[in-house]
C-alpha atoms as a PDB file:
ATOM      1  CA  UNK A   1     135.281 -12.335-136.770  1.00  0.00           C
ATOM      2  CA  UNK A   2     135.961  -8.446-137.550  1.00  0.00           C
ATOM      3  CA  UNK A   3     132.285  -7.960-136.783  1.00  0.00           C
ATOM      4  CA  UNK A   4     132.187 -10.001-133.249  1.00  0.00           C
ATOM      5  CA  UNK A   5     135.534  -7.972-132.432  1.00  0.00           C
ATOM      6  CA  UNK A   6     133.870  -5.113-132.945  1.00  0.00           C
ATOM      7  CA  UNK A   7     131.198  -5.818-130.658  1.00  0.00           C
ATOM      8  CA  UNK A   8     133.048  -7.035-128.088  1.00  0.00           C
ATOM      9  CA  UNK A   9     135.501  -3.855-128.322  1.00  0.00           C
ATOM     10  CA  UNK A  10     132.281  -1.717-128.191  1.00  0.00           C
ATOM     11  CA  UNK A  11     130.507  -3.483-124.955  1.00  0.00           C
ATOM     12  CA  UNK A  12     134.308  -3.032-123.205  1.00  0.00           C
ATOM     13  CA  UNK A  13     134.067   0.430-123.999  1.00  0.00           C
ATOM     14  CA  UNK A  14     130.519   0.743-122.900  1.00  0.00           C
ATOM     15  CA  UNK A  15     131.552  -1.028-120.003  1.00  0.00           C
ATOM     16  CA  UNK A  16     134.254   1.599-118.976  1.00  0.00           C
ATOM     17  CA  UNK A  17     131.923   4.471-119.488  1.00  0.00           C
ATOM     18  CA  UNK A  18     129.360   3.301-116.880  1.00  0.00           C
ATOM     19  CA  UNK A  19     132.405   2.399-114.236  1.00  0.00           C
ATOM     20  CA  UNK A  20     133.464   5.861-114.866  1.00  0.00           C
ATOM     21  CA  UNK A  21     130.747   7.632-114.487  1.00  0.00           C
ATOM     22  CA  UNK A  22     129.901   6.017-111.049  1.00  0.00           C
ATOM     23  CA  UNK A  23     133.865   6.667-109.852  1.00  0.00           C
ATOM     24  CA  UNK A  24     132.649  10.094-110.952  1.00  0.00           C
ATOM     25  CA  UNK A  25     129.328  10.369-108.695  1.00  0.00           C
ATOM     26  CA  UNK A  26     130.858   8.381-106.259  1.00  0.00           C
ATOM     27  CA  UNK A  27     131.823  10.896-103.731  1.00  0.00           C
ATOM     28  CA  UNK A  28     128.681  12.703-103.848  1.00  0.00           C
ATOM     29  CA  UNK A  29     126.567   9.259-103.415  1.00  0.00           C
ATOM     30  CA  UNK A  30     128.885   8.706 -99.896  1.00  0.00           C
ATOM     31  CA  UNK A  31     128.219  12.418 -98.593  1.00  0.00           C
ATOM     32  CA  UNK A  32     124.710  11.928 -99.675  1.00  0.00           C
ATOM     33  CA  UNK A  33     124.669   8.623 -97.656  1.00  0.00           C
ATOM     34  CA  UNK A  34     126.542   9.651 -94.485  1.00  0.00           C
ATOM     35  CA  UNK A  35     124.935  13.158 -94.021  1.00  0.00           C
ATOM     36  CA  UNK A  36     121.381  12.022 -94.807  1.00  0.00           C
ATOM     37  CA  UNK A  37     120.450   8.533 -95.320  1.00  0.00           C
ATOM     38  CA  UNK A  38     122.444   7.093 -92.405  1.00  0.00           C
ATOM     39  CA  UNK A  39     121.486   9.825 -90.138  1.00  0.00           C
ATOM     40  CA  UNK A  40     117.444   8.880 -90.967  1.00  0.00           C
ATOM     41  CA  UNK A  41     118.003   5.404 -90.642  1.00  0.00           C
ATOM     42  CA  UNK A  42     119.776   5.149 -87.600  1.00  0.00           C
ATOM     43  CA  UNK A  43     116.986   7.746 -86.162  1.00  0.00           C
ATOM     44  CA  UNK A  44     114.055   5.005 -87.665  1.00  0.00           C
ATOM     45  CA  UNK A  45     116.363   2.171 -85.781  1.00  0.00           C
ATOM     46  CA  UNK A  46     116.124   4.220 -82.164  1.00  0.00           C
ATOM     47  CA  UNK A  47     112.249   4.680 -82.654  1.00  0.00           C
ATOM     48  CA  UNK A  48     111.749   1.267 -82.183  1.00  0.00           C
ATOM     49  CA  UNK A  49     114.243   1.262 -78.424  1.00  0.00           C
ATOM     50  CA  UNK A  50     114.834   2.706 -75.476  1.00  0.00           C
ATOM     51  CA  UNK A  51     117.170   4.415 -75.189  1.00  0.00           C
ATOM     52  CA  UNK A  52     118.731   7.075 -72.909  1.00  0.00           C
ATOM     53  CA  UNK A  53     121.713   8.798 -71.861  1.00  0.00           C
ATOM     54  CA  UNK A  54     122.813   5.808 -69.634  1.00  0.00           C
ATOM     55  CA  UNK A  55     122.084   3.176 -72.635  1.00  0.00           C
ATOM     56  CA  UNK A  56     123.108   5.078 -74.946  1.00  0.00           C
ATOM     57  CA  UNK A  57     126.597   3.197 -76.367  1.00  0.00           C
ATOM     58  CA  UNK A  58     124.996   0.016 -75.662  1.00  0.00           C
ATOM     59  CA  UNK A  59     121.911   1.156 -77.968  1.00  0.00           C
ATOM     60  CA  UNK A  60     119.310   0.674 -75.811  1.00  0.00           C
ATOM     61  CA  UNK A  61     116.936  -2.223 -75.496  1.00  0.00           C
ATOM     62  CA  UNK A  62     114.049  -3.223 -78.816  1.00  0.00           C
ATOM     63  CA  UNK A  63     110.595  -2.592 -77.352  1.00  0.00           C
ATOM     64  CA  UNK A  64     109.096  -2.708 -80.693  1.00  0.00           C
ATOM     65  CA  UNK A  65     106.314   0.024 -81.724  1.00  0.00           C
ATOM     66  CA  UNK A  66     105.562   0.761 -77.651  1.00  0.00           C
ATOM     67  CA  UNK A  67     107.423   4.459 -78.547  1.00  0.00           C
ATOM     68  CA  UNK A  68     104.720   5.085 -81.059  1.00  0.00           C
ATOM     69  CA  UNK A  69     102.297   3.438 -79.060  1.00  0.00           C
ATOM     70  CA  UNK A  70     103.197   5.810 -75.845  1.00  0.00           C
ATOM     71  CA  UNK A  71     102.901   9.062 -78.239  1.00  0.00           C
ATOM     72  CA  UNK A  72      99.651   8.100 -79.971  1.00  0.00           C
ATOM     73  CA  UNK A  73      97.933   7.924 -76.016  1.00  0.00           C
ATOM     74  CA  UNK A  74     100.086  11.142 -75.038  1.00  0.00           C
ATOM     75  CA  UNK A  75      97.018  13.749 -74.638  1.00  0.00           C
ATOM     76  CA  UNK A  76     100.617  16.166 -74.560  1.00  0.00           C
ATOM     77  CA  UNK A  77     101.813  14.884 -78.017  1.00  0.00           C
ATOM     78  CA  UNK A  78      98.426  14.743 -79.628  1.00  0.00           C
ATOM     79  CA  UNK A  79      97.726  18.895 -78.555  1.00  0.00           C
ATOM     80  CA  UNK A  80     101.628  19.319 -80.217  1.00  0.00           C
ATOM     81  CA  UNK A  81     100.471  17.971 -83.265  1.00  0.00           C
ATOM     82  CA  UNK A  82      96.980  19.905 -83.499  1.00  0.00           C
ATOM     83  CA  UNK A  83      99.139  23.191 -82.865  1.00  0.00           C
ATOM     84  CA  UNK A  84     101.620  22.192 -85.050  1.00  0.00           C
ATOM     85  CA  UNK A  85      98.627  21.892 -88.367  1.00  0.00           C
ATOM     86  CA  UNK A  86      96.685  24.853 -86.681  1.00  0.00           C
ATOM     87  CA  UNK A  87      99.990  26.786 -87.176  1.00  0.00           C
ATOM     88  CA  UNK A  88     101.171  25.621 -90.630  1.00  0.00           C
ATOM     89  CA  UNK A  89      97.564  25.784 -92.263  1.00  0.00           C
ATOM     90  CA  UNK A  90      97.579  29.566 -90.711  1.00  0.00           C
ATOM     91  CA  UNK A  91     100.790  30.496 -91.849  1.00  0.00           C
ATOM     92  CA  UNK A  92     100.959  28.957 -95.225  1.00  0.00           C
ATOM     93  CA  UNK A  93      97.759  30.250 -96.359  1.00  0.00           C
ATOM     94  CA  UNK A  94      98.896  34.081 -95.198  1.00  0.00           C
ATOM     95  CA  UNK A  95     102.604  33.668 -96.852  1.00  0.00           C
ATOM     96  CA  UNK A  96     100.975  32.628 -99.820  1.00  0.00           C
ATOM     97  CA  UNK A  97      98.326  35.092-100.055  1.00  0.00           C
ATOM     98  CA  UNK A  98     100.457  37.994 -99.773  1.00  0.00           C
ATOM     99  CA  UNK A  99     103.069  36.978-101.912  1.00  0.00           C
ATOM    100  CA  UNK A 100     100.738  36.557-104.115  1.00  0.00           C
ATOM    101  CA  UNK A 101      99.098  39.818-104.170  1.00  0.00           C
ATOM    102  CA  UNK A 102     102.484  41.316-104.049  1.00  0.00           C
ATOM    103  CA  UNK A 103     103.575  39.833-106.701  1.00  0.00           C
ATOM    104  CA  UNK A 104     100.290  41.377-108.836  1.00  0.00           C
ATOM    105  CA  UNK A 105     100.802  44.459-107.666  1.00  0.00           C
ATOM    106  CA  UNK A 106     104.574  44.953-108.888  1.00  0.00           C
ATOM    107  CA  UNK A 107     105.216  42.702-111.721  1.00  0.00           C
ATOM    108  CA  UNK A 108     104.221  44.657-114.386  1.00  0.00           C
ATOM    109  CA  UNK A 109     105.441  47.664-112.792  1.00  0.00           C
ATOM    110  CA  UNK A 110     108.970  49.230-113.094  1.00  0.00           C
ATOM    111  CA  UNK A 111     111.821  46.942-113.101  1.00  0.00           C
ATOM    112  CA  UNK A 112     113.738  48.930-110.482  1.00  0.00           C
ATOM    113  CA  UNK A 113     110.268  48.741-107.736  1.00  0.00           C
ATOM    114  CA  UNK A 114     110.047  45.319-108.789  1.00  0.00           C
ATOM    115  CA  UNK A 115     113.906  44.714-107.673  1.00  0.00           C
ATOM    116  CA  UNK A 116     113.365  47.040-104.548  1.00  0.00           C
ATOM    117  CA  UNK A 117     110.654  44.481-103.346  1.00  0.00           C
ATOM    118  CA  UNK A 118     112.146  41.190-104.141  1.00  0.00           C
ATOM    119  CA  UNK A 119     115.075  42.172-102.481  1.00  0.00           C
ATOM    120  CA  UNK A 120     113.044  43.616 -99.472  1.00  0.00           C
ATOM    121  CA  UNK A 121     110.879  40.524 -99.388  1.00  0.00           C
ATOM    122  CA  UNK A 122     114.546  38.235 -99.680  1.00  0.00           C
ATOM    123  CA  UNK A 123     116.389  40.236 -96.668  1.00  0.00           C
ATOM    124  CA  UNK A 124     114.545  37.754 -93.902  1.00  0.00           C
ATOM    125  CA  UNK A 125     115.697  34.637 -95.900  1.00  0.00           C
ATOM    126  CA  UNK A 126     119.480  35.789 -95.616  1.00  0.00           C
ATOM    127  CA  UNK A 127     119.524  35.910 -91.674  1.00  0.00           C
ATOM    128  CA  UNK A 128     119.763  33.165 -89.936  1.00  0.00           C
ATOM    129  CA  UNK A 129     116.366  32.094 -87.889  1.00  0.00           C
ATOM    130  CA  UNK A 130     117.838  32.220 -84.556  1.00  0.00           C
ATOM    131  CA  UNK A 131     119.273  35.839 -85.532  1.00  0.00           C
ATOM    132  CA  UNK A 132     116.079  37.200 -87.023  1.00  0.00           C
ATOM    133  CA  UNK A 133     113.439  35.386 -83.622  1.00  0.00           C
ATOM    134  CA  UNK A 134     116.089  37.473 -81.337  1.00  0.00           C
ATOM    135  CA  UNK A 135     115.484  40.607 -83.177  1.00  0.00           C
ATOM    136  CA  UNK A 136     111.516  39.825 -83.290  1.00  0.00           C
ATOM    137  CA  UNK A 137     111.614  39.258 -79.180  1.00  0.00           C
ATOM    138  CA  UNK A 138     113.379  43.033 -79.116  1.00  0.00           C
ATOM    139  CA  UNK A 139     110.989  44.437 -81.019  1.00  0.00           C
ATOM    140  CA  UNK A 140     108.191  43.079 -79.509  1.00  0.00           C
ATOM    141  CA  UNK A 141     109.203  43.070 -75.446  1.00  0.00           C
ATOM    142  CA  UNK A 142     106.497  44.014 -73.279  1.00  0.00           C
ATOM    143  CA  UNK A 143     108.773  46.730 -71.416  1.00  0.00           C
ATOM    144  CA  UNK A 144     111.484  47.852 -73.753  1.00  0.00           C
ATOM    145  CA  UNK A 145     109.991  46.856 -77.114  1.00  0.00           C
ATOM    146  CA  UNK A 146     109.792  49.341 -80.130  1.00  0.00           C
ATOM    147  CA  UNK A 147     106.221  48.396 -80.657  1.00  0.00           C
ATOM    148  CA  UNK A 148     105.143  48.831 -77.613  1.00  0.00           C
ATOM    149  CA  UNK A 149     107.172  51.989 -76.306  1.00  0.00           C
ATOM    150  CA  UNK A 150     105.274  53.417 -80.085  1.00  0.00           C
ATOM    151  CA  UNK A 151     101.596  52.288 -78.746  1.00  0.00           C
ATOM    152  CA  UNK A 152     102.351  53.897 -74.758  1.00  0.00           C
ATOM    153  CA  UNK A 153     103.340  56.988 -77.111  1.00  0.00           C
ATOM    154  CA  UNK A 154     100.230  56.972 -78.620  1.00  0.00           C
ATOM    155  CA  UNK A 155      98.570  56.235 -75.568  1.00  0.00           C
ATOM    156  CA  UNK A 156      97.272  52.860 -76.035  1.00  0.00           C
ATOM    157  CA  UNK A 157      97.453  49.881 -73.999  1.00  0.00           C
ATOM    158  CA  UNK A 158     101.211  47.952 -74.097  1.00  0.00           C
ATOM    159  CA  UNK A 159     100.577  44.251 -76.145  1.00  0.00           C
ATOM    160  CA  UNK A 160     101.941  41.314 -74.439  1.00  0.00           C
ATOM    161  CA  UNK A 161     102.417  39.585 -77.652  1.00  0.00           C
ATOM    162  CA  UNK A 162     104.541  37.005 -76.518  1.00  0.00           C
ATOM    163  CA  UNK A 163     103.030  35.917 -73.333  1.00  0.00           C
ATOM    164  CA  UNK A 164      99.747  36.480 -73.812  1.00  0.00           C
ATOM    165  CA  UNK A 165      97.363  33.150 -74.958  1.00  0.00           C
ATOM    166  CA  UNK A 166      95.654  35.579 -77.401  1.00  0.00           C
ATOM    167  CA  UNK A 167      98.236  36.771 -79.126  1.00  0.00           C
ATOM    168  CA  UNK A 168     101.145  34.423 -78.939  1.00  0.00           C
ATOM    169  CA  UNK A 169     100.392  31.817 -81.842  1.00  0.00           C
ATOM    170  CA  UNK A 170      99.273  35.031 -83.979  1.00  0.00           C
ATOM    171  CA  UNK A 171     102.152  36.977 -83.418  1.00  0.00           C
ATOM    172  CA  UNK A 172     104.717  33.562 -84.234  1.00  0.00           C
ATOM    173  CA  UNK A 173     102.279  32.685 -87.293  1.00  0.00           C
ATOM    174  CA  UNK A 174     103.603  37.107 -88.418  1.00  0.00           C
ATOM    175  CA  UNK A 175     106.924  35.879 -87.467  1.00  0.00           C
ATOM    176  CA  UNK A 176     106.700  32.844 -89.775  1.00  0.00           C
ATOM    177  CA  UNK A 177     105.349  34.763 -93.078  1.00  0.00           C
ATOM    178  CA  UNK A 178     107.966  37.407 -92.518  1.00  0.00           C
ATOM    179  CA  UNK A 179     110.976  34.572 -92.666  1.00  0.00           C
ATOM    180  CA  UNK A 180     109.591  33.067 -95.783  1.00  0.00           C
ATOM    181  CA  UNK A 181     107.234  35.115 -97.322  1.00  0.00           C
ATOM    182  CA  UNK A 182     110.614  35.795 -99.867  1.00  0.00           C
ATOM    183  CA  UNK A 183     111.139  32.556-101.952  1.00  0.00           C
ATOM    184  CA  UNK A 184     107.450  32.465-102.676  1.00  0.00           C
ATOM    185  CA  UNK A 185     107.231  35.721-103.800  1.00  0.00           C
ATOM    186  CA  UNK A 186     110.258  34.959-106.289  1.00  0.00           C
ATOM    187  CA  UNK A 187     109.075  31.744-107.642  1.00  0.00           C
ATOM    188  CA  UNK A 188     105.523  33.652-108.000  1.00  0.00           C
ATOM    189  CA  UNK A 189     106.471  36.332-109.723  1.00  0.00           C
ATOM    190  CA  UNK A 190     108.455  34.785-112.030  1.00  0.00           C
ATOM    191  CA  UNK A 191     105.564  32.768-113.178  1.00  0.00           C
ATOM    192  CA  UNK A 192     103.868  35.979-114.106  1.00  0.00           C
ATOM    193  CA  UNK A 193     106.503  37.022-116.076  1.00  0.00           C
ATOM    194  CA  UNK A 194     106.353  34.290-117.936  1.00  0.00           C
ATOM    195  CA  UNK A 195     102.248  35.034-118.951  1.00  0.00           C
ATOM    196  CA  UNK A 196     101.346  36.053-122.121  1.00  0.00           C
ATOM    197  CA  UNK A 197     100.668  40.091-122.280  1.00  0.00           C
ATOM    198  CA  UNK A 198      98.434  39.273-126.047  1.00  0.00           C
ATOM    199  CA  UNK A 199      96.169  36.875-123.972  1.00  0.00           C
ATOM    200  CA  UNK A 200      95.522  39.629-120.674  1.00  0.00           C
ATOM    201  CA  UNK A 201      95.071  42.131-123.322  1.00  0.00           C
ATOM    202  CA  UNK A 202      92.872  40.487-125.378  1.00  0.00           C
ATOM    203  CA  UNK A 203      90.632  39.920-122.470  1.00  0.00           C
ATOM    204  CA  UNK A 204      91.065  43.448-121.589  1.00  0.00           C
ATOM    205  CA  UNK A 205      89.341  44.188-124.720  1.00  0.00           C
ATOM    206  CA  UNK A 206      86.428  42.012-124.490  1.00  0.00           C
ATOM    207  CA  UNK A 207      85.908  43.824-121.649  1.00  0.00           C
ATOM    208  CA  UNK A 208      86.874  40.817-118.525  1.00  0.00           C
ATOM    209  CA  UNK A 209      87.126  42.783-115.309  1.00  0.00           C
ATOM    210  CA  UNK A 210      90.197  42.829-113.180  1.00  0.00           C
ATOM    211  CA  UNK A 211      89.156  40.250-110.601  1.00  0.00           C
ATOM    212  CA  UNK A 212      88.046  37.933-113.813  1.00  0.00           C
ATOM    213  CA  UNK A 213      90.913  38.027-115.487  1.00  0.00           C
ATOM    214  CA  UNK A 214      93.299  36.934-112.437  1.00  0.00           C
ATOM    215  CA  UNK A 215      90.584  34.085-112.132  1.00  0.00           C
ATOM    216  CA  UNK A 216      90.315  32.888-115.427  1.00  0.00           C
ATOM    217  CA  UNK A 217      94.070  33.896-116.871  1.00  0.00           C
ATOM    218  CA  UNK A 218      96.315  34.306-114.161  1.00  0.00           C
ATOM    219  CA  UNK A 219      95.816  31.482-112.098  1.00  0.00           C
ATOM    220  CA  UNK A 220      95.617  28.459-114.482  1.00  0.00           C
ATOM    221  CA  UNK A 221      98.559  29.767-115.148  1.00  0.00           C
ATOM    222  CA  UNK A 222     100.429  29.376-112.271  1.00  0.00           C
ATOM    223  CA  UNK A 223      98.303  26.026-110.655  1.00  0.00           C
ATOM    224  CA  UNK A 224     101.589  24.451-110.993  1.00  0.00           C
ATOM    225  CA  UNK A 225     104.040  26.594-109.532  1.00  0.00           C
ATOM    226  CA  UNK A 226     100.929  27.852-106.987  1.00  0.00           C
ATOM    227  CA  UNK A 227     101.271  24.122-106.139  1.00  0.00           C
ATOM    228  CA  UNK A 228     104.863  23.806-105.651  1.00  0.00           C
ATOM    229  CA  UNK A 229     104.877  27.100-103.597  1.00  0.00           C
ATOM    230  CA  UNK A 230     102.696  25.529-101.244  1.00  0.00           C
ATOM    231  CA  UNK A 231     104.800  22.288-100.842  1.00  0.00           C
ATOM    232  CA  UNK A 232     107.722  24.456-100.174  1.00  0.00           C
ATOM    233  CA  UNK A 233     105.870  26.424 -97.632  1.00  0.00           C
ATOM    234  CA  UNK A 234     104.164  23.601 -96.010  1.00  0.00           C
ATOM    235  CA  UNK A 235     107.812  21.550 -95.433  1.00  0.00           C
ATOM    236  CA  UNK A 236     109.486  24.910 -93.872  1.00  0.00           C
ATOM    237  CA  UNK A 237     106.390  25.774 -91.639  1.00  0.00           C
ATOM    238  CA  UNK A 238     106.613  21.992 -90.230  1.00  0.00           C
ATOM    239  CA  UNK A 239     110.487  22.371 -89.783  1.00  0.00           C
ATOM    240  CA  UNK A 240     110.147  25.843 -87.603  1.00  0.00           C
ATOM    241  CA  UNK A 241     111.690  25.420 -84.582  1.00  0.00           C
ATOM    242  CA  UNK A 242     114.374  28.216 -84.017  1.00  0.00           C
ATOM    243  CA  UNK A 243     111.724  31.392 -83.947  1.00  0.00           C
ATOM    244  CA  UNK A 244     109.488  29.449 -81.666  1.00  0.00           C
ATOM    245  CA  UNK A 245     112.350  28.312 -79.295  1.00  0.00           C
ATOM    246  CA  UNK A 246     113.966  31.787 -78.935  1.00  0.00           C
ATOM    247  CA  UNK A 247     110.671  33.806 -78.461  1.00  0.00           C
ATOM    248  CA  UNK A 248     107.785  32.156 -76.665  1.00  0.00           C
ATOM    249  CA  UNK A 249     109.730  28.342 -76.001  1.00  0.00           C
ATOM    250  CA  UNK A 250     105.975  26.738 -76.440  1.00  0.00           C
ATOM    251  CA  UNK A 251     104.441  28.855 -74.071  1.00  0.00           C
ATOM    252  CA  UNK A 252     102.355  30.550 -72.343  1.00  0.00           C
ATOM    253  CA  UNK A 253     100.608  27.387 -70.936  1.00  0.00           C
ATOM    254  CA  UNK A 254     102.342  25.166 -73.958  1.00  0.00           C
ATOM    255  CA  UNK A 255      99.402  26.967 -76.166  1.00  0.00           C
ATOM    256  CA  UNK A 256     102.471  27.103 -78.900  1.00  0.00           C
ATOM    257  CA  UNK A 257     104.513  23.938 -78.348  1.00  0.00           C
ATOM    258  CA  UNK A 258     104.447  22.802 -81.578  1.00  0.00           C
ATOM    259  CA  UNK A 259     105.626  19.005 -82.521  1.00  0.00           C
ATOM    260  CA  UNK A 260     109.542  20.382 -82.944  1.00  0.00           C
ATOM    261  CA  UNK A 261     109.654  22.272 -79.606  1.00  0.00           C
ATOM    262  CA  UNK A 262     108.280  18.607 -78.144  1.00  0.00           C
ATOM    263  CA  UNK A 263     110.975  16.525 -79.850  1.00  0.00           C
ATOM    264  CA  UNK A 264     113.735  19.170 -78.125  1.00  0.00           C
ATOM    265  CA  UNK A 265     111.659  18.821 -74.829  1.00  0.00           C
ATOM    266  CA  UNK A 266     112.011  15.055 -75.220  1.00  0.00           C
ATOM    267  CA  UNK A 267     115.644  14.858 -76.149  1.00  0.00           C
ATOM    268  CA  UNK A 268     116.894  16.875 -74.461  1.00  0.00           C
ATOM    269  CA  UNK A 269     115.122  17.342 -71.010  1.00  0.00           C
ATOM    270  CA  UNK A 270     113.629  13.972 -70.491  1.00  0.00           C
ATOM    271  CA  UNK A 271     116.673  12.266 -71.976  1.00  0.00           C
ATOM    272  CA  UNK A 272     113.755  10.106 -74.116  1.00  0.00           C
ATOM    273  CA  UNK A 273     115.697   9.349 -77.244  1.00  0.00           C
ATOM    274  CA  UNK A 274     113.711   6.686 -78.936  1.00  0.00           C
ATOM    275  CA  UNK A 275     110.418   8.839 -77.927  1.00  0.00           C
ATOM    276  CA  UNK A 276     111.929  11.615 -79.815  1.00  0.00           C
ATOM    277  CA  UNK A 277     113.111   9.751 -82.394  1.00  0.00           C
ATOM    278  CA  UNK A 278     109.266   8.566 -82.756  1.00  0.00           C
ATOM    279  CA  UNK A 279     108.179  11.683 -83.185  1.00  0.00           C
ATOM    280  CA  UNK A 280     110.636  12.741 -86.085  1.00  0.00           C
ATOM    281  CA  UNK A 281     109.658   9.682 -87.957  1.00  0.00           C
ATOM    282  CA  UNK A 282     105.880  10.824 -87.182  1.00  0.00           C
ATOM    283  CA  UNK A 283     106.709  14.212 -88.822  1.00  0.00           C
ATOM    284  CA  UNK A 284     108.720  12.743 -91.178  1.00  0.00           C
ATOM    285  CA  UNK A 285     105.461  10.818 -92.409  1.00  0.00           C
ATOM    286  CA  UNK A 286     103.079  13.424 -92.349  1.00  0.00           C
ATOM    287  CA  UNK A 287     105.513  15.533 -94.685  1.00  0.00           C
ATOM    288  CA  UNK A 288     105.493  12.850 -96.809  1.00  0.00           C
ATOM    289  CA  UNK A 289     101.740  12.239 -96.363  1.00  0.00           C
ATOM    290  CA  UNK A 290     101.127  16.098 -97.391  1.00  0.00           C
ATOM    291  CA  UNK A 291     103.912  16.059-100.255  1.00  0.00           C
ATOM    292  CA  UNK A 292     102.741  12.773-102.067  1.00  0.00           C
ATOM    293  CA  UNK A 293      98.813  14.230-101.800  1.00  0.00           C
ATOM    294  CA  UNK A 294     100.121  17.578-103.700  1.00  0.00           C
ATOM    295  CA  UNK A 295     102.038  15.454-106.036  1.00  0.00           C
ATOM    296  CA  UNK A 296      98.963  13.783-106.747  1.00  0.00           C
ATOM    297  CA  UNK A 297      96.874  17.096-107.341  1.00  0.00           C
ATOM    298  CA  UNK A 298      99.572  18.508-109.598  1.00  0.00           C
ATOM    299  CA  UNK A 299      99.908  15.464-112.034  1.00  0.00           C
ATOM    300  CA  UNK A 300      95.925  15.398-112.006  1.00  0.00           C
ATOM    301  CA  UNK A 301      95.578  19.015-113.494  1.00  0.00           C
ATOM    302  CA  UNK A 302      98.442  18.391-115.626  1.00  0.00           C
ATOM    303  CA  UNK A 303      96.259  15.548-117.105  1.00  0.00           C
ATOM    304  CA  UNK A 304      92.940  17.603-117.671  1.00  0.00           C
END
């Protein structure tokens, strides 16, 4: 009898635990829910309607998959989405290029030109995108920019660079390393902090060039955080919205309307909700498309 008390007494108290621990996470699970996952599932519920401003309480009227149906035809949309990759391939393979080579160049140097660049590289991050694509359209105004009042000093030709076709996507795709190029960097070089000076000096010895030993040394050492540095780039590169909106707003000609710029567009000046909601949940699934693909590659060279 003792022992069956004891057991009982011991599943009560086990009992107890787990109800306290889920009072404890409780309030974070209900933020969680009504800041995220109600927000994404009401916005996958309006895909599938239409719905405007003048339907709007009434919640519009089920048309099934014709939102996603009306996008995938949309010769508009389907340019949006080519920009949108041409501009996140472009600008994720610059940010992480230089932040890598950055990070080479000053991690074994002095501790105080190492903290001089982080926190130069960091300085974008802590402005606010709006803030830092108003400063950008200053600086780069076609009649009272810096840059260009520099070049007509020199006597060069003045740079439209945001209103000119050739130059627009290039000069947002600048704009988009600059904001980010930080938190790469970081995560970068503190992977190469972590590498072994015995093993780069042991191949020093047996005489392995420079170029060899970053191919051979440094970089199967950081294929994994190489590979979450890309996920994290990729995911804010698809989320831009504020730099484009504040310096070229898609233009000239739409030639850099990427997918967010659209979505606004849609919202907010066609009054399309369930359109734009389509397109969110689009996004949404090529994020997750890209992110589950990387996953994939990162678990495979864990494995070999």
């Amino acid at each position: 009898m003792k022992v069956i008390a004891g057991k009982t007494g011991g599943a009560r108290r086990l009992k107890v635990r787990r109800v306290s621990q889920w009072l404890t996470v409780a309030p974070a699970l209900i933020i969680i829910f009504a800041i995220m996952i109600y927000p994404l599932l009401y916005n996958f519920y309006i895909s599938f309607r239409y719905v405007t401003l003048a339907n709007l309480k009434k919640g519009g009227v089920f048309i099934g998959i014709d939102n996603y149906i009306t996008l995938l035809q949309d010769e508009t949309f389907r340019g949006t989405l080519l920009i949108t990759l041409r501009y996140v391939v472009v600008t994720v393979v610059l940010q992480i290029a230089l932040a890598f080579m950055l990070a080479l160049a000053t991690y074994r140097g002095r501790r105080v030109l190492r903290g001089l660049v982080t926190i130069c590289l960091l300085l974008p991050k802590m402005i606010t995108p709006a803030a830092s694509a108003l400063i950008w359209r200053f600086i780069l105004n076609y009649e009272t920019g810096v840059i260009n009042y520099f070049l007509s000093s020199l006597g060069l030709k003045k740079v439209a660079f945001l209103t000119d076709a050739g130059t627009a996507m290039a000069t947002l795709n600048v704009i988009g390393v600059w904001q980010n190029i930080g938190f790469s960097f970081l995560l970068i070089i503190a992977a190469l902090m972590g590498l072994p000076h015995e093993v780069m000096e042991a191949s020093m010895v047996d005489g392995a060039t420079y170029f060899k030993r970053i191919r051979y040394i440094v970089l199967p050492h950081l294929k994994n955080v190489m590979m979450v540095v890309c996920l994290f780039a990729v995911i804010n590169a698809f989320q831009t919205f504020d730099s484009i909106y504040m310096t070229t707003n898609g233009g000239p000609a739409e030639l850099t309307q990427v997918a967010s710029i659209y979505l606004y567009r849609k919202l907010f000046t066609a009054s399309q909700m369930g359109e734009a909601a389509a397109i969110s949940v689009i996004l949404l699934l090529i994020s997750l498309l890209i992110s589950f693909v990387m996953t994939l590659m990162l678990r495979r060279k864990d494995h070999e």
